[in-house]
C-alpha atoms as a PDB file:
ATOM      1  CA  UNK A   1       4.782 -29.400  29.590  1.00  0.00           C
ATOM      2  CA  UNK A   2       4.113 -29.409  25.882  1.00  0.00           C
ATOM      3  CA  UNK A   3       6.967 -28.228  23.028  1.00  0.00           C
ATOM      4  CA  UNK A   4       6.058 -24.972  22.739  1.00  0.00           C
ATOM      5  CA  UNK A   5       6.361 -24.513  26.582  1.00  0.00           C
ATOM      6  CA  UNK A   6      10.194 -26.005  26.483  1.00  0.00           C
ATOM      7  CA  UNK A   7      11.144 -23.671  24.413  1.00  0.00           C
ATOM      8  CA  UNK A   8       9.744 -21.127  25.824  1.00  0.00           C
ATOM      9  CA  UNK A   9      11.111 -21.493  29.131  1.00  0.00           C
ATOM     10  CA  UNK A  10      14.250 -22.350  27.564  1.00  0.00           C
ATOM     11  CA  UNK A  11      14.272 -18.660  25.541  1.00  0.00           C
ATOM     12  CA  UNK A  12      12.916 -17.150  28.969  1.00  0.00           C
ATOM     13  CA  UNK A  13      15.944 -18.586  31.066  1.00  0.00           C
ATOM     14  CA  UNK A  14      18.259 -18.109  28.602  1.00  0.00           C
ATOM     15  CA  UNK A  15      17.706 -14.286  27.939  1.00  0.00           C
ATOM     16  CA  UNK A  16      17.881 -13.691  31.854  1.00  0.00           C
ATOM     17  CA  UNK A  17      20.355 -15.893  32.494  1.00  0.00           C
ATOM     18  CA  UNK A  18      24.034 -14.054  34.053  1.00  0.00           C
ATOM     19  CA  UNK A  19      26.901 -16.206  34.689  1.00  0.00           C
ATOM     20  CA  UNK A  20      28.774 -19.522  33.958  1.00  0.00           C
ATOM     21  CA  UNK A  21      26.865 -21.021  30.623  1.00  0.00           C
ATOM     22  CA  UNK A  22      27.857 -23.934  31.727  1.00  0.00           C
ATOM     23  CA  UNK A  23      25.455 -24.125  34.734  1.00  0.00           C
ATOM     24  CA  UNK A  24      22.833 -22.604  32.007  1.00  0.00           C
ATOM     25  CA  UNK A  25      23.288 -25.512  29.921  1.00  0.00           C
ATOM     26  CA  UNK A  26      23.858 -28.077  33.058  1.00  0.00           C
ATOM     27  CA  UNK A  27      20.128 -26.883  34.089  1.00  0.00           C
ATOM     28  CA  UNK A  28      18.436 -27.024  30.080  1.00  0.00           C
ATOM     29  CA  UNK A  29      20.008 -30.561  29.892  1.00  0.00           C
ATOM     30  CA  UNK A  30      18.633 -32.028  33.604  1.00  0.00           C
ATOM     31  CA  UNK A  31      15.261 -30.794  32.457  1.00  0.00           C
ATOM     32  CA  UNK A  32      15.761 -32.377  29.212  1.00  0.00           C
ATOM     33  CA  UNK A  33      16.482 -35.511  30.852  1.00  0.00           C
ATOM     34  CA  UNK A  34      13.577 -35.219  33.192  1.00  0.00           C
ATOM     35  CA  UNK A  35      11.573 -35.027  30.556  1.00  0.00           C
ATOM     36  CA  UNK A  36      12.672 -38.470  29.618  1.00  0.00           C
ATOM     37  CA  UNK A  37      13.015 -39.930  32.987  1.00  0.00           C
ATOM     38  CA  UNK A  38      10.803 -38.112  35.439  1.00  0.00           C
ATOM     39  CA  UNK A  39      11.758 -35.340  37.962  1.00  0.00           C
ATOM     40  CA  UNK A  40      12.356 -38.583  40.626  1.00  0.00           C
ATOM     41  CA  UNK A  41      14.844 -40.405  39.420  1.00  0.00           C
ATOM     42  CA  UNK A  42      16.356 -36.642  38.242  1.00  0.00           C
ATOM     43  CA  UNK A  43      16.332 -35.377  42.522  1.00  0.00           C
ATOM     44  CA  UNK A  44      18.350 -38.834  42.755  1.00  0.00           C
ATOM     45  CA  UNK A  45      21.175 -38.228  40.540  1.00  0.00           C
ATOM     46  CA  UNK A  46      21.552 -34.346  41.417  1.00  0.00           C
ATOM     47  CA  UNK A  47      21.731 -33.398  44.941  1.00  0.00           C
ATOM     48  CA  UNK A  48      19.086 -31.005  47.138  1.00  0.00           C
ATOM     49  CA  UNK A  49      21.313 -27.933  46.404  1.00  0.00           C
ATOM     50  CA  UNK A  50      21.978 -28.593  42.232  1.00  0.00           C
ATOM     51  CA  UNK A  51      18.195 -29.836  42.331  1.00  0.00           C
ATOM     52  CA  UNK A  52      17.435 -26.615  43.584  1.00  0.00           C
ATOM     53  CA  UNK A  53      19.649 -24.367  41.775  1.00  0.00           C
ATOM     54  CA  UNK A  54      18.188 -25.821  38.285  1.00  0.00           C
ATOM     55  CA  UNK A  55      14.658 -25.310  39.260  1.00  0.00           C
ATOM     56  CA  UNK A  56      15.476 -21.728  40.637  1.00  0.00           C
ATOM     57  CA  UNK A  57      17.572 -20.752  37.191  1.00  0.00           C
ATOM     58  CA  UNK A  58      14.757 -22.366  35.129  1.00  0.00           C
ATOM     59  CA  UNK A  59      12.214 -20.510  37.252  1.00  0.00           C
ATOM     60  CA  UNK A  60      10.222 -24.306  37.207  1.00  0.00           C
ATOM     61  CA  UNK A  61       9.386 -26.487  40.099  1.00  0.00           C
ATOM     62  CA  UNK A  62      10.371 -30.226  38.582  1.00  0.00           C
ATOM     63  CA  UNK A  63       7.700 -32.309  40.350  1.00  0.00           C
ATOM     64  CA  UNK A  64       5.166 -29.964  38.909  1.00  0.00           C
ATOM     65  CA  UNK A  65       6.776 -29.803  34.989  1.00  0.00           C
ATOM     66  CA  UNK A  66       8.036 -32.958  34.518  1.00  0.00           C
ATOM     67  CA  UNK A  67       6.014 -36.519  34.779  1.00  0.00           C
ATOM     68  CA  UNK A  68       6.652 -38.668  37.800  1.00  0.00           C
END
């Protein structure tokens, strides 16, 4: 995923986006850090359910966005 798809997933999921911000920004910062990291070590430190949830609110599938 280049920079100009970030952002605009980011501006996608953030106009659509009802509820807590925090889960919002909770979701924008585990793909941020997948980014960095890789979407394995990222299904480590979340679990199934949060792992998930992010993917589902980001309308992304990690292991398919984010490198290894």
């Amino acid at each position: 995923m280049n920079n100009n798809e970030l952002v605009a997933l980011l501006d996608r999921a953030t106009k659509s986006y009802k509820g807590d911000s925090r889960v919002l920004e909770s979701a924008i910062g585990a793909l941020v850090v997948g980014r960095l990291t890789g979407w394995k070590p990222l299904a480590l430190i979340h679990s199934q359910s949060t792992f998930r949830k992010y993917e589902h609110l980001l309308g992304v599938t990690f292991s398919e966005v984010l490198p290894d």
